[in-house]
N, C-alpha and C. Protein backbone atom coordinates (compact mmCIF):
# COMPACT_ATOMS: atom_id res chain seq x y z
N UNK A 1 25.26 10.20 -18.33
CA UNK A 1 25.16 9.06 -17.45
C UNK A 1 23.75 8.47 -17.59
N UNK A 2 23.98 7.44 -17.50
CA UNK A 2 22.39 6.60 -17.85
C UNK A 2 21.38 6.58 -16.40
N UNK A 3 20.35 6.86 -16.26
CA UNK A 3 19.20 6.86 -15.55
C UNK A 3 18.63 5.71 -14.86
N UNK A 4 18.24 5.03 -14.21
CA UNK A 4 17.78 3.76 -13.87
C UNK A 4 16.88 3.79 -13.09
N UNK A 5 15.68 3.50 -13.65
CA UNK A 5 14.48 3.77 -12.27
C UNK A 5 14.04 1.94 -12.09
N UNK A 6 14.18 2.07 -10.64
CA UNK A 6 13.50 1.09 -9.64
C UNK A 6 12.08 0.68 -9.66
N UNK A 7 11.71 -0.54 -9.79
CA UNK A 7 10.41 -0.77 -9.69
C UNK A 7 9.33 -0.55 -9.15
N UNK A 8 10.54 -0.24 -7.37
CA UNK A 8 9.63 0.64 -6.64
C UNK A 8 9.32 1.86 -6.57
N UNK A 9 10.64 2.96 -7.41
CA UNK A 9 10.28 3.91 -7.79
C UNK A 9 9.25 4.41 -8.56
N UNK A 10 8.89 3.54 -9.88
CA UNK A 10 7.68 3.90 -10.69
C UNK A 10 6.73 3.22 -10.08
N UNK A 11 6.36 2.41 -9.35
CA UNK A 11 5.37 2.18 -8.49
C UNK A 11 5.10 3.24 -7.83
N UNK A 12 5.24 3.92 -7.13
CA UNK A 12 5.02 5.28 -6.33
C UNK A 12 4.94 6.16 -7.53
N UNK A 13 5.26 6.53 -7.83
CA UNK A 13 5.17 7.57 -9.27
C UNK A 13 3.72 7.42 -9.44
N UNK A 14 3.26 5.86 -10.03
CA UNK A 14 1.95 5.48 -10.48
C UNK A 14 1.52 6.20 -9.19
N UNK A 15 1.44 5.47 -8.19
CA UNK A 15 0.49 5.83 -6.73
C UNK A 15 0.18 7.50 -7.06
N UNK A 16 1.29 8.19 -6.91
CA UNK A 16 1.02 9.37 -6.72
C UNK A 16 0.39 9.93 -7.55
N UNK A 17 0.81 9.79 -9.12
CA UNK A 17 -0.37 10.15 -10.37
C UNK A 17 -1.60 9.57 -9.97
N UNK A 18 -1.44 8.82 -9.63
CA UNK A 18 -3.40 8.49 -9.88
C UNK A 18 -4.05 8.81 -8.57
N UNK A 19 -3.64 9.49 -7.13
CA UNK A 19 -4.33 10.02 -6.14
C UNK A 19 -4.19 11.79 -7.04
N UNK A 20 -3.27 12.04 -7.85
CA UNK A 20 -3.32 13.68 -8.10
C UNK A 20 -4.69 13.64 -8.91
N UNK A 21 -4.32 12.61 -9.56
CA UNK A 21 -5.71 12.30 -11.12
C UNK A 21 -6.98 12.19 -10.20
N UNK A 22 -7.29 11.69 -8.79
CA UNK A 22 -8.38 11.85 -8.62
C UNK A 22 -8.81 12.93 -8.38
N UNK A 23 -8.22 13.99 -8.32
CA UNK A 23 -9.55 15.65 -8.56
C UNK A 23 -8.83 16.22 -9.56
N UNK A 24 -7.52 15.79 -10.32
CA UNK A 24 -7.34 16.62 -11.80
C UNK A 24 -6.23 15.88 -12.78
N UNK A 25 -6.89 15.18 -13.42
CA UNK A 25 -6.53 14.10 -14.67
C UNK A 25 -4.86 15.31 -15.05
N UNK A 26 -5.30 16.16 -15.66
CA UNK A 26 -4.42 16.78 -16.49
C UNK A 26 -3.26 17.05 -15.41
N UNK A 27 -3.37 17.63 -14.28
CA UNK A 27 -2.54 18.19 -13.67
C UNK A 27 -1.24 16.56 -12.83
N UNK A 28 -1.76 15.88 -12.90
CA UNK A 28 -1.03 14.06 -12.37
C UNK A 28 -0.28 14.12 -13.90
N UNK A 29 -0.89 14.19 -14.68
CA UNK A 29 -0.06 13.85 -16.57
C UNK A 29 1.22 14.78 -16.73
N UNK A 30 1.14 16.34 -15.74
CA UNK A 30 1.90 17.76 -16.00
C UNK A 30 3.10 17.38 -14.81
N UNK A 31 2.26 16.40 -13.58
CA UNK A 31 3.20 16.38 -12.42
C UNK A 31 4.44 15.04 -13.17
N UNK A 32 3.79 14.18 -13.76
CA UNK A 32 4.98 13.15 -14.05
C UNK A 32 5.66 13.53 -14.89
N UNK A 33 5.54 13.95 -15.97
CA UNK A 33 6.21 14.85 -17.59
C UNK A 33 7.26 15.40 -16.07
N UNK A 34 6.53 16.79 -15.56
CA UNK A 34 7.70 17.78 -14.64
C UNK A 34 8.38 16.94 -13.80
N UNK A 35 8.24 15.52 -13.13
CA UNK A 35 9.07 15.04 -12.98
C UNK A 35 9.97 14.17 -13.44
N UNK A 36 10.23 13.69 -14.43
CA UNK A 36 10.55 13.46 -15.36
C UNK A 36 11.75 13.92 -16.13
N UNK A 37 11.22 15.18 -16.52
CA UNK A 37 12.37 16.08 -16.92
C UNK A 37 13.14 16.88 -15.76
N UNK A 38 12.88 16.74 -14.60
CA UNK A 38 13.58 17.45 -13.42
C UNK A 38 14.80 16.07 -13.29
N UNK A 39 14.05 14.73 -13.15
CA UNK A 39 14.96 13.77 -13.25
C UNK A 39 15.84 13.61 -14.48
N UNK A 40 15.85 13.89 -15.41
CA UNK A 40 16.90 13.43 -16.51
C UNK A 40 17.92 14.56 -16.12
N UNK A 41 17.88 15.67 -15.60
CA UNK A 41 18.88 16.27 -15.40
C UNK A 41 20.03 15.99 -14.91
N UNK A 42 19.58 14.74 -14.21
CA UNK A 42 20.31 14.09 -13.34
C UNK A 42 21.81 13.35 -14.09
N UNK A 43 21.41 13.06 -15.29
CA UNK A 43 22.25 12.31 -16.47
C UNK A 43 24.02 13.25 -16.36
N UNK A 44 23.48 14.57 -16.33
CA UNK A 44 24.55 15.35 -16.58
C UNK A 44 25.20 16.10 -15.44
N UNK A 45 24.00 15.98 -14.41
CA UNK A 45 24.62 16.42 -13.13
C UNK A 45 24.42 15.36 -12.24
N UNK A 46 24.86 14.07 -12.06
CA UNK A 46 24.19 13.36 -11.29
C UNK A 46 24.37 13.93 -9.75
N UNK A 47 25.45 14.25 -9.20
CA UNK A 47 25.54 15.07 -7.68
C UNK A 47 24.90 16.29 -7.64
N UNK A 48 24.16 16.54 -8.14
CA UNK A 48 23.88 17.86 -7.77
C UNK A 48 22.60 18.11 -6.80
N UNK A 49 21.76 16.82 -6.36
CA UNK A 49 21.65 16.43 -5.44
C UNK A 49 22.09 16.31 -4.40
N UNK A 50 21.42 16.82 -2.65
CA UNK A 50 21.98 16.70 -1.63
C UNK A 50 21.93 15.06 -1.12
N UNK A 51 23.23 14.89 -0.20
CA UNK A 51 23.11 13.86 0.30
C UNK A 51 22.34 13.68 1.28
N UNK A 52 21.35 12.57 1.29
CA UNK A 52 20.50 12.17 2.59
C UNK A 52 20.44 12.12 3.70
N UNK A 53 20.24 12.77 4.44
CA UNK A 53 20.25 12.97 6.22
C UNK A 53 20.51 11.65 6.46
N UNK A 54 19.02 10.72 6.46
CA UNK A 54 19.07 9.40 7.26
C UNK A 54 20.15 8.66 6.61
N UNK A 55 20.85 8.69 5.63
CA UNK A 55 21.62 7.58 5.30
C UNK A 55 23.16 8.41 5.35
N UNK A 56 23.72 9.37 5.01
CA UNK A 56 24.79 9.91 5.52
C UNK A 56 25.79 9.01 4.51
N UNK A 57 25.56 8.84 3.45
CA UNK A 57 26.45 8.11 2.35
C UNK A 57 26.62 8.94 1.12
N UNK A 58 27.79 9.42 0.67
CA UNK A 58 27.62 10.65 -0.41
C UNK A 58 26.93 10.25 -1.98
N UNK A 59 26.87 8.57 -1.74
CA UNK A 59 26.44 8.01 -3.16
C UNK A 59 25.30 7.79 -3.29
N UNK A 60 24.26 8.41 -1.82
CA UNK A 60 22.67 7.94 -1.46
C UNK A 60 22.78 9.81 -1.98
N UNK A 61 21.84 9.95 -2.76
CA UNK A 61 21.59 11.49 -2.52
C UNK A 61 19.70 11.56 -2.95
N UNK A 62 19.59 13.00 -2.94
CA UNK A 62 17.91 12.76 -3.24
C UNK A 62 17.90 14.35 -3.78
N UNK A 63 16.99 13.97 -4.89
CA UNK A 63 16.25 15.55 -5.40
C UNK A 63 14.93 15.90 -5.11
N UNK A 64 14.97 17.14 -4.66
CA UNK A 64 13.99 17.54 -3.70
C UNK A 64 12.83 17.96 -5.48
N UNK A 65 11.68 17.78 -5.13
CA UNK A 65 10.74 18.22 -6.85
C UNK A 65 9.55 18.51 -5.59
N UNK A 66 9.29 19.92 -5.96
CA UNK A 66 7.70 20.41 -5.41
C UNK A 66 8.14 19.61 -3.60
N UNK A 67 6.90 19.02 -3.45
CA UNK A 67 6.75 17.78 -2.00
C UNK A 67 7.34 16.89 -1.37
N UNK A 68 8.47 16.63 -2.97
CA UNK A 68 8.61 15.26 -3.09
C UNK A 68 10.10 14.97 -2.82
N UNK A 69 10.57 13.60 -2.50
CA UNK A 69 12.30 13.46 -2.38
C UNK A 69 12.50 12.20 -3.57
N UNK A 70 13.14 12.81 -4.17
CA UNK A 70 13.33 11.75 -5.39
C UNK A 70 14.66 10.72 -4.94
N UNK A 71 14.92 9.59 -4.25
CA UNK A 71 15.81 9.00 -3.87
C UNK A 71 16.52 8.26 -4.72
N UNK A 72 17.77 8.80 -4.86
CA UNK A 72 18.99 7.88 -5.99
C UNK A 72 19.89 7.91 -5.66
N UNK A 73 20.64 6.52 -6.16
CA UNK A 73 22.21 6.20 -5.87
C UNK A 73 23.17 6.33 -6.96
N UNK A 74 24.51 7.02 -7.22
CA UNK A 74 25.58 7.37 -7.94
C UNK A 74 26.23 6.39 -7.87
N UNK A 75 26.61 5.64 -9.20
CA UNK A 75 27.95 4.35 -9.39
C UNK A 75 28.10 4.70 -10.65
N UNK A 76 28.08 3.90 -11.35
CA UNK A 76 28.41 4.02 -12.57
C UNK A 76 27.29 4.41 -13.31
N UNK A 77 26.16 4.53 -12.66
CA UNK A 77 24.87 4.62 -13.56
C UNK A 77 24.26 5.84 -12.34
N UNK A 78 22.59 6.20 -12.83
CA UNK A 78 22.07 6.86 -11.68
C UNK A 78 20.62 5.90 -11.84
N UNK A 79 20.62 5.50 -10.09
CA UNK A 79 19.58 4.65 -9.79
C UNK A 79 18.59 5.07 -9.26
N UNK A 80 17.64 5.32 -9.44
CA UNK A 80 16.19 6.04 -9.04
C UNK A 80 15.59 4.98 -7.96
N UNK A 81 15.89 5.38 -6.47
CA UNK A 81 15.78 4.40 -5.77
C UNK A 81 14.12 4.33 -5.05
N UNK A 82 13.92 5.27 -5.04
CA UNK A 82 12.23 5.28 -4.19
C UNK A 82 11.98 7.10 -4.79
N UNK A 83 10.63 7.43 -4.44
CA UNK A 83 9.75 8.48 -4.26
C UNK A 83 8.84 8.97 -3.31
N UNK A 84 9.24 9.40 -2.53
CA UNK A 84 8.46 9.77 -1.10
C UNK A 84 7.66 11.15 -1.00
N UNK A 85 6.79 11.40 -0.69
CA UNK A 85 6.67 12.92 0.45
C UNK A 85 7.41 13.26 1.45
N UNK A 86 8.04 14.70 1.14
CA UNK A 86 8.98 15.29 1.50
C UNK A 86 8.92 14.77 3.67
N UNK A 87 7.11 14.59 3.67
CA UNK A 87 6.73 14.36 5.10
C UNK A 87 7.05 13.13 5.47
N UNK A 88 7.37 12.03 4.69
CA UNK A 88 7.18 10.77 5.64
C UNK A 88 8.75 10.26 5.85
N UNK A 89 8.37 9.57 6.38
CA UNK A 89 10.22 9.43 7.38
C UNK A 89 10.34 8.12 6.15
N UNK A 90 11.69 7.78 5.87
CA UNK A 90 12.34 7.37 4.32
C UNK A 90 13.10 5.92 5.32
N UNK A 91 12.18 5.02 4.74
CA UNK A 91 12.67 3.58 5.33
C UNK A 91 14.07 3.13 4.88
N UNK A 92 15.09 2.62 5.52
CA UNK A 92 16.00 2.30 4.90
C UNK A 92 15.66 1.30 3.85
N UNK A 93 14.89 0.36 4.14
CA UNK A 93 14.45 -0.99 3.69
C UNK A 93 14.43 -0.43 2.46
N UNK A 94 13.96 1.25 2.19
CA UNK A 94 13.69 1.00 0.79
C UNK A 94 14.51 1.27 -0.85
N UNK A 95 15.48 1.69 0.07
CA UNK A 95 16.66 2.61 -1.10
C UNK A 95 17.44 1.09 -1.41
N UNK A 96 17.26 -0.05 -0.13
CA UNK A 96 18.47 -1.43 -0.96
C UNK A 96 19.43 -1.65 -1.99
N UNK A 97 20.36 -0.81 -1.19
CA UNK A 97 21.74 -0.35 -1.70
C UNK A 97 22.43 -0.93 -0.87
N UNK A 98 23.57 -1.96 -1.75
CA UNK A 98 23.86 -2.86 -1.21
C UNK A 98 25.24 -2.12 -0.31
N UNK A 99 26.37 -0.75 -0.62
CA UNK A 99 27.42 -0.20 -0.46
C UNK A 99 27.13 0.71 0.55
N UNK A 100 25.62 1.04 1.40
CA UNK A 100 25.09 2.11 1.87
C UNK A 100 25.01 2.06 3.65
């Protein structure tokens, strides 16, 4: 299944590499690679992800990596919808899924 990351998803990605990169270059370069390849898994298992508390839709699901909630939607493709800390409360505004 094909992968699809959101603009706002790699926007946060960036954010988060470059606050890790400010006390360790190498270890922000090891965190995106590891997420990365935690996400392509997704190709072959796309559910294997739990579904989202706040949204309660089986096609909203999220992969939990280290801190982080990797937010994606299941259709015909897999959509990499946002990237959060596991801590901050997950705006609807931001997954904009139109079936959700």
């Amino acid at each position: 299944m094909k992968i699809v990351w959101s603009p706002l998803a790699l926007e946060r990605v960036e954010d988060i590499a470059q606050y890790i990169a400010e006390d360790n270059p190498d270890a922000a370069v090891r965190w995106v690679d590891d997420l990365f390849v935690a996400v392509e898994r997704l190709a072959d298992f796309p559910e294997s992800g739990r579904m989202v508390p706040e949204v309660g839709s089986p096609r909203i699901r999220e992969l939990i990596f280290g801190t982080y909630r990797v937010i994606y939607s299941v259709k015909d493709q897999v959509d990499i919808l946002t990237v959060r800390r596991s801590s901050q409360l997950l705006r609807t505004s931001e997954i904009n899924d139109d079936e959700t």
